[in-house]
PDB file of N, CA and C in Angstrom:
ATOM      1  N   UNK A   1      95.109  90.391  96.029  1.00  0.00           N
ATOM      2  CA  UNK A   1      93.841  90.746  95.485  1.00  0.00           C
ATOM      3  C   UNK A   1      93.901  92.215  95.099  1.00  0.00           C
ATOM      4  N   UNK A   2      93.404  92.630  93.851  1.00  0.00           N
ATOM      5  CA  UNK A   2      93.154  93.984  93.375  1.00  0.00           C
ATOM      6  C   UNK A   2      92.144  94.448  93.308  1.00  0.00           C
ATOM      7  N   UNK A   3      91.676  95.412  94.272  1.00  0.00           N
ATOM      8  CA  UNK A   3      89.827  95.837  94.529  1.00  0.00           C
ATOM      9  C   UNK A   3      90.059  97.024  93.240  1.00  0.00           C
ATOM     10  N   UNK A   4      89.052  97.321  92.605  1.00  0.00           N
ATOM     11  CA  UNK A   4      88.868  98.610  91.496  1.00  0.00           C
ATOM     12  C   UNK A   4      87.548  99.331  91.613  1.00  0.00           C
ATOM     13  N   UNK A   5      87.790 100.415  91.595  1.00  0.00           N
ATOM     14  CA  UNK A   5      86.568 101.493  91.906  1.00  0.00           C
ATOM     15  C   UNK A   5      85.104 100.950  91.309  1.00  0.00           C
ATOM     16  N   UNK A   6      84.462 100.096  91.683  1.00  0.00           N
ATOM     17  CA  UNK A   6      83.420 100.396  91.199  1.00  0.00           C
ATOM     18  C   UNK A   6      81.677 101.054  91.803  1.00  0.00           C
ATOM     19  N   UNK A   7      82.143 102.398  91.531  1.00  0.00           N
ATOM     20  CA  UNK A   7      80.615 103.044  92.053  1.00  0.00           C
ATOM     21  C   UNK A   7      80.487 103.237  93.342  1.00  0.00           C
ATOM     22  N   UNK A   8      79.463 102.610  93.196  1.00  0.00           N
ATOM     23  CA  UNK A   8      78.354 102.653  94.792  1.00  0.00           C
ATOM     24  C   UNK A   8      78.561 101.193  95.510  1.00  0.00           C
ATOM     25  N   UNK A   9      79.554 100.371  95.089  1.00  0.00           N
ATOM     26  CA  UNK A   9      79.773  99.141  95.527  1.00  0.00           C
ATOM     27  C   UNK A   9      80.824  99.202  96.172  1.00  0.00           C
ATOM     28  N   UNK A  10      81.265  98.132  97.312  1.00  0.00           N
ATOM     29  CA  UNK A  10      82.058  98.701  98.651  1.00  0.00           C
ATOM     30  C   UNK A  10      82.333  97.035  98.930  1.00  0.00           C
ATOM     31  N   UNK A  11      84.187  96.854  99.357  1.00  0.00           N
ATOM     32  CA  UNK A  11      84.006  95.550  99.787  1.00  0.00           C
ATOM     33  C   UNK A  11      84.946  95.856 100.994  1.00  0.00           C
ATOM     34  N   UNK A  12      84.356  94.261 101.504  1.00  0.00           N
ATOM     35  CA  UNK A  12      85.313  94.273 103.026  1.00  0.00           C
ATOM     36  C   UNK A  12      86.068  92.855 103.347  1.00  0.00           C
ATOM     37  N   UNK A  13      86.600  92.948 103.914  1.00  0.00           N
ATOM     38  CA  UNK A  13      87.454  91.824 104.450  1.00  0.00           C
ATOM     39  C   UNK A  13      87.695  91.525 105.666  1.00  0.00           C
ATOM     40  N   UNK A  14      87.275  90.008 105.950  1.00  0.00           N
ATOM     41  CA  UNK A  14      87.020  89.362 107.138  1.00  0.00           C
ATOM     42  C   UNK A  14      88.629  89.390 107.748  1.00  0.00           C
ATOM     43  N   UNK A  15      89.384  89.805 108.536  1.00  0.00           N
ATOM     44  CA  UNK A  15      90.397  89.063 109.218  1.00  0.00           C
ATOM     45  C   UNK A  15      90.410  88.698 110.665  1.00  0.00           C
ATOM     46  N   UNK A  16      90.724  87.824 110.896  1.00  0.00           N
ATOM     47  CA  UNK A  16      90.498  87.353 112.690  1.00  0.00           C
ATOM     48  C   UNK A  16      89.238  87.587 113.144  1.00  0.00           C
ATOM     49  N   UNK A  17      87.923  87.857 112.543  1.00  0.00           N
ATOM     50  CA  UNK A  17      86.764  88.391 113.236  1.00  0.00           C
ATOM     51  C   UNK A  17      86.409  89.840 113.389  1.00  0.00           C
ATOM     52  N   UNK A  18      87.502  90.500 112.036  1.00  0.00           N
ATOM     53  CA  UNK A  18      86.622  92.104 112.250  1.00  0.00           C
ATOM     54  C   UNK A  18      87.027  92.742 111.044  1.00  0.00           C
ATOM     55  N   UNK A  19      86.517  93.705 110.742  1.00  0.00           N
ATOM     56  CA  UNK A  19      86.285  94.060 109.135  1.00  0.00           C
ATOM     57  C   UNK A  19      87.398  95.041 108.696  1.00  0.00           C
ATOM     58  N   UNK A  20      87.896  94.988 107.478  1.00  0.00           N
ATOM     59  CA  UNK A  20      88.451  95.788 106.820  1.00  0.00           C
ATOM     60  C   UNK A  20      87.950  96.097 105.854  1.00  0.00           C
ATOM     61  N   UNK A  21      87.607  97.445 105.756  1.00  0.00           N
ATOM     62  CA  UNK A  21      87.022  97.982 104.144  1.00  0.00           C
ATOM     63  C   UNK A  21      88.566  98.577 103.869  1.00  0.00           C
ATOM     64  N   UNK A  22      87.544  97.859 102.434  1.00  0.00           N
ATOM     65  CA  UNK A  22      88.680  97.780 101.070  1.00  0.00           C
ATOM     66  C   UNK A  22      88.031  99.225 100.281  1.00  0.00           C
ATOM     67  N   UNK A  23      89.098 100.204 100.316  1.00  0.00           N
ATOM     68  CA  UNK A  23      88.804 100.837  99.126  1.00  0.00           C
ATOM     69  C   UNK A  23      89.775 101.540  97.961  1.00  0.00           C
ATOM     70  N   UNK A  24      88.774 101.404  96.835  1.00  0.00           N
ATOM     71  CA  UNK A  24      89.435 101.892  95.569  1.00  0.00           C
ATOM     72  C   UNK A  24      89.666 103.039  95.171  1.00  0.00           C
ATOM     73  N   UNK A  25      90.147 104.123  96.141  1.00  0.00           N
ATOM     74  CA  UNK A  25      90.418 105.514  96.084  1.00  0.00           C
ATOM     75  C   UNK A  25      91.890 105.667  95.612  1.00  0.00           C
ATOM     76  N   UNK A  26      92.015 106.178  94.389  1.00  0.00           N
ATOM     77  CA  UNK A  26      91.429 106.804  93.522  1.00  0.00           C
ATOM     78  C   UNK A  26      91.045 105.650  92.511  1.00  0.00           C
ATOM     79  N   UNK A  27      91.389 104.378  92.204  1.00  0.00           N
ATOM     80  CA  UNK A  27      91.234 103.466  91.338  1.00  0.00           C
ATOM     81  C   UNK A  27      91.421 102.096  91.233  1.00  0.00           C
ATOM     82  N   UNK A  28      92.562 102.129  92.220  1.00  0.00           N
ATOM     83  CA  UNK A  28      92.572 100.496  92.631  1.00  0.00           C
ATOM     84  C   UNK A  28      93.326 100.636  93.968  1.00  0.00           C
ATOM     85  N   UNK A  29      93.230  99.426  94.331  1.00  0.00           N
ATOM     86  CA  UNK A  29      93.894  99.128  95.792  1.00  0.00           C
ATOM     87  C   UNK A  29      94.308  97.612  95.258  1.00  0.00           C
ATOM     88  N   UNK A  30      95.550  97.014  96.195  1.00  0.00           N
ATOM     89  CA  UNK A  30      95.992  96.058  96.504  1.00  0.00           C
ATOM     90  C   UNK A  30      96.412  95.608  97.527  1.00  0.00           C
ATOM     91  N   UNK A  31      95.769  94.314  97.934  1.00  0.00           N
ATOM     92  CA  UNK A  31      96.126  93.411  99.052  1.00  0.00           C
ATOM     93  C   UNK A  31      96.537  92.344  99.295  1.00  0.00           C
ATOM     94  N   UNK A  32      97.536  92.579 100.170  1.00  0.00           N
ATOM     95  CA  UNK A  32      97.873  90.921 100.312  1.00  0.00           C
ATOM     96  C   UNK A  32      96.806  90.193 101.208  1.00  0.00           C
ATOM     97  N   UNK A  33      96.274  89.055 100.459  1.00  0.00           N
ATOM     98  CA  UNK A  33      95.533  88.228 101.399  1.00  0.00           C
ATOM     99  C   UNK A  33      96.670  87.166 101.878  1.00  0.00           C
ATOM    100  N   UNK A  34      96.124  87.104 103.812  1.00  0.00           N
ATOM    101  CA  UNK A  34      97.041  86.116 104.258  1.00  0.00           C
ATOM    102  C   UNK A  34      95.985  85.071 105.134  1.00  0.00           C
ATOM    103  N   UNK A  35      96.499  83.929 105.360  1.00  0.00           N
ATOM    104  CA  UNK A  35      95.751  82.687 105.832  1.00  0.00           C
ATOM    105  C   UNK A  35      94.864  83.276 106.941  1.00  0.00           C
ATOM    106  N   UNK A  36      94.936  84.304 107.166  1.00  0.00           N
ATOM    107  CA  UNK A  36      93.868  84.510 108.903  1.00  0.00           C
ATOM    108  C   UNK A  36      92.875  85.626 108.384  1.00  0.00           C
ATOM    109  N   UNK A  37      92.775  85.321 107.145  1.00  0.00           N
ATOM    110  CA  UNK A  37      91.760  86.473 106.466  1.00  0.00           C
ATOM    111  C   UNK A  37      90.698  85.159 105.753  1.00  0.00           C
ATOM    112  N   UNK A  38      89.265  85.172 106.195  1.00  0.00           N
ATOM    113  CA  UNK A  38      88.588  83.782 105.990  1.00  0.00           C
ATOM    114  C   UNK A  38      87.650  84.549 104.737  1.00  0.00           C
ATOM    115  N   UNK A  39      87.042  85.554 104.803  1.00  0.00           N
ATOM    116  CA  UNK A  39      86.214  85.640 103.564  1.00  0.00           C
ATOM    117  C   UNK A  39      86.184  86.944 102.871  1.00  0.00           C
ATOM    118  N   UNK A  40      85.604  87.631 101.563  1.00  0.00           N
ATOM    119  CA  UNK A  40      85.177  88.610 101.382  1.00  0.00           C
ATOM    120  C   UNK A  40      84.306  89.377 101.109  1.00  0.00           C
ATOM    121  N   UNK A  41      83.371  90.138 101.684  1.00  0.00           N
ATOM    122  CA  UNK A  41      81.689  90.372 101.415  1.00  0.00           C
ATOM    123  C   UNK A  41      82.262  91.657 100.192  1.00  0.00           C
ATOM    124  N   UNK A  42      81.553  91.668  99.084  1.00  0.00           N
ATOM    125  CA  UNK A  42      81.073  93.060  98.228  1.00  0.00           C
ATOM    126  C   UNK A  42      79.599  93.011  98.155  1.00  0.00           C
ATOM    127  N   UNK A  43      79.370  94.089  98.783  1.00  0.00           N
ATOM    128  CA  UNK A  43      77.729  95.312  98.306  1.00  0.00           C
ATOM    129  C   UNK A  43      77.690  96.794  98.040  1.00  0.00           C
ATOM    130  N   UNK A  44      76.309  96.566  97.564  1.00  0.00           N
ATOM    131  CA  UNK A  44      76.152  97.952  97.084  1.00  0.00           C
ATOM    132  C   UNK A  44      75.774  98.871  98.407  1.00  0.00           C
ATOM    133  N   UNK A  45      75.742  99.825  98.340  1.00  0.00           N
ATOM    134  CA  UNK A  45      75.261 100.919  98.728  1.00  0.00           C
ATOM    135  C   UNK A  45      74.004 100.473  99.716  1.00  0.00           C
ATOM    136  N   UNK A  46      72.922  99.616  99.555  1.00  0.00           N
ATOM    137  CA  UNK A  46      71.516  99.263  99.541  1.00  0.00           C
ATOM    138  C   UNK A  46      72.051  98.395 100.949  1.00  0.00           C
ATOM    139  N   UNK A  47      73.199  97.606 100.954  1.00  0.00           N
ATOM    140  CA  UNK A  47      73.593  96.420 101.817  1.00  0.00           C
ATOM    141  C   UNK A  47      74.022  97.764 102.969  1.00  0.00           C
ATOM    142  N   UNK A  48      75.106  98.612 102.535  1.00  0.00           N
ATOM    143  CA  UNK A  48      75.973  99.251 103.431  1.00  0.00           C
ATOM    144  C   UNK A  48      75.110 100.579 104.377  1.00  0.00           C
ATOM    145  N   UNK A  49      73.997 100.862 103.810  1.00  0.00           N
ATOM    146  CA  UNK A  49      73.049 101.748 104.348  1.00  0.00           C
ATOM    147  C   UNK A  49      72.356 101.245 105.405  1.00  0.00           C
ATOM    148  N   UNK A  50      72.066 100.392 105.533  1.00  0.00           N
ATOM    149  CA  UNK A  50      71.304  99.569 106.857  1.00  0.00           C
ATOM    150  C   UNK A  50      72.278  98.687 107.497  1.00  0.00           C
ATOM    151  N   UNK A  51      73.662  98.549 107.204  1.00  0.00           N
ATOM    152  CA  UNK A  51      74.969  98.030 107.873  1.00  0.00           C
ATOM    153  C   UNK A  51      75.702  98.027 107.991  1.00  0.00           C
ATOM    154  N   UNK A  52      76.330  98.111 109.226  1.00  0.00           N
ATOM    155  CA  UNK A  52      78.110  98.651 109.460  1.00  0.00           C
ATOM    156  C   UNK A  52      78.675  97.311 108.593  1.00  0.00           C
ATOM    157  N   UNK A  53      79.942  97.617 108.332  1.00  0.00           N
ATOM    158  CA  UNK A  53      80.896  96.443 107.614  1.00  0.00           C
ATOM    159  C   UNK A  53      81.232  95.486 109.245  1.00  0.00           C
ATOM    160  N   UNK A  54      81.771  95.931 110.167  1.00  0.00           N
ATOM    161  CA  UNK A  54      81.613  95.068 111.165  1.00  0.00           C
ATOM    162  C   UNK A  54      80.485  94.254 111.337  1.00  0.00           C
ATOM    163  N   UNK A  55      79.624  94.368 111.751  1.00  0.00           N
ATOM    164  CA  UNK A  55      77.936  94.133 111.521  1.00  0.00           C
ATOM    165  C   UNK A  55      77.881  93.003 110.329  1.00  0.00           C
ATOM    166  N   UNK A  56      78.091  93.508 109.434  1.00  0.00           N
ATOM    167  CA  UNK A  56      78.406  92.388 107.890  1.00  0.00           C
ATOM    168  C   UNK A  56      79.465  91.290 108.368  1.00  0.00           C
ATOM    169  N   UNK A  57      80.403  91.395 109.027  1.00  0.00           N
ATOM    170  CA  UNK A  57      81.221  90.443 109.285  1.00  0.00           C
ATOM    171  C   UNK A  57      80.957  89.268 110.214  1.00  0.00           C
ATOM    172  N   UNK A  58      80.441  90.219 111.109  1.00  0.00           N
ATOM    173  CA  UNK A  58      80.008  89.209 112.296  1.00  0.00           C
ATOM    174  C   UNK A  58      78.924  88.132 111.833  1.00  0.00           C
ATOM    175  N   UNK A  59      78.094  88.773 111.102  1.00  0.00           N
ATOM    176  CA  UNK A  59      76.926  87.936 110.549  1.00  0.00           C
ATOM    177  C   UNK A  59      77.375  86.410 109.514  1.00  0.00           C
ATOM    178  N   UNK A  60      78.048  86.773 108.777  1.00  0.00           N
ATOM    179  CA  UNK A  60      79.110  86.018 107.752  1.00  0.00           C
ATOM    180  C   UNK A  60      79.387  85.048 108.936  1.00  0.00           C
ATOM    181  N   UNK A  61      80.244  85.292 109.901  1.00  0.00           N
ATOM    182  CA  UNK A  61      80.860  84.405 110.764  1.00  0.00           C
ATOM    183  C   UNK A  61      80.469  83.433 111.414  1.00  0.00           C
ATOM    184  N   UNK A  62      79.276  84.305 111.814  1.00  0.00           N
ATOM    185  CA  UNK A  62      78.015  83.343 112.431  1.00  0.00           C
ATOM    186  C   UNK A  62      77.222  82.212 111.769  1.00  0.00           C
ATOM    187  N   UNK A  63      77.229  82.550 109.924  1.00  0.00           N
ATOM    188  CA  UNK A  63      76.259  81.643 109.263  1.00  0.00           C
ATOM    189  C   UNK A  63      77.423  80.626 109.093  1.00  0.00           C
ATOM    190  N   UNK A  64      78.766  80.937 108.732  1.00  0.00           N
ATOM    191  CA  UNK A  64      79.542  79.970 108.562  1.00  0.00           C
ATOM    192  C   UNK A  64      79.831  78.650 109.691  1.00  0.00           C
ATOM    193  N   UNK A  65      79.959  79.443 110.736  1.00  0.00           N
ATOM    194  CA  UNK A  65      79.939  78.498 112.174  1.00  0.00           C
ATOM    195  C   UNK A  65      78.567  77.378 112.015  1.00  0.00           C
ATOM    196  N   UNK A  66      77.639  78.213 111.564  1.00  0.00           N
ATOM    197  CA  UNK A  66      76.047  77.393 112.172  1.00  0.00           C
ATOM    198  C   UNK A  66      76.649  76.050 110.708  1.00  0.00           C
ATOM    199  N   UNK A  67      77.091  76.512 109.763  1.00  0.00           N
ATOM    200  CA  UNK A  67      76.961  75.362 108.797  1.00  0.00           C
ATOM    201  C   UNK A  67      78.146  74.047 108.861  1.00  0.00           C
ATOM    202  N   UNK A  68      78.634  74.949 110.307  1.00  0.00           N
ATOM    203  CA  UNK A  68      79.922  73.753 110.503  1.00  0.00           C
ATOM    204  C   UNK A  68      81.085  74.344 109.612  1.00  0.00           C
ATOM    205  N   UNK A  69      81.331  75.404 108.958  1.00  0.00           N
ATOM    206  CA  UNK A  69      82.288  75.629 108.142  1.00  0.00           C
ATOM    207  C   UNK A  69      82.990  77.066 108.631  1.00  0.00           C
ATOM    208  N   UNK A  70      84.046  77.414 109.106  1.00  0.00           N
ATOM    209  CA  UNK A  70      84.343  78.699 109.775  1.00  0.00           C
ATOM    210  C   UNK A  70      85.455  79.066 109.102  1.00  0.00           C
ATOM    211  N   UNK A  71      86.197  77.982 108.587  1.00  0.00           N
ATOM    212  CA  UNK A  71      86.925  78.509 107.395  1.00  0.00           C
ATOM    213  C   UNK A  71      86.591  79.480 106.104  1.00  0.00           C
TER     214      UNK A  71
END
C-alpha cells in the first residue's frame, strides 16, 4: 500500500489489535500489508482531535466483533 500526503488527513493501521499511523512525510510512504493487519481507518483532522489512533482501533475492533466479522 502507498499512503500520499494528503493535508489534514491521517491514516492508521490495524495490526494484531493496535495502531500504526501511517505517514506521508515528506510525500509518500510504503507498506507492506501482511495477513495480521485486519483493517485501515483514514480521517481528517476533526476524527483525530477528539481521538487517539489507538482509541480508533480499538473501536473498529469492537464493531467488527459485535457484527460477527473480526476479519
Amino acid at each position: 500500500m502507498i499512503v500520499a500526503n494528503a493535508g489534514d488527513c491521517r491514516a492508521v493501521l490495524e495490526k494484531r489489535g493496535s495502531a500504526y499511523p501511517l505517514s506521508a512525510e515528506p510525500e509518500l510512504q510504503e507498506t507492506l500489508l501482511t495477513e495480521d493487519m485486519s483493517f485501515l481507518i483514514m480521517g481528517c483532522d476533526g476524527l483525530w482531535d477528539v481521538m487517539s489512533s489507538q482509541c480508533a482501533v480499538t473501536m473498529g475492533r469492537k464493531e467488527l466483533m459485535l457484527h460477527n466479522d473480526p476479519e
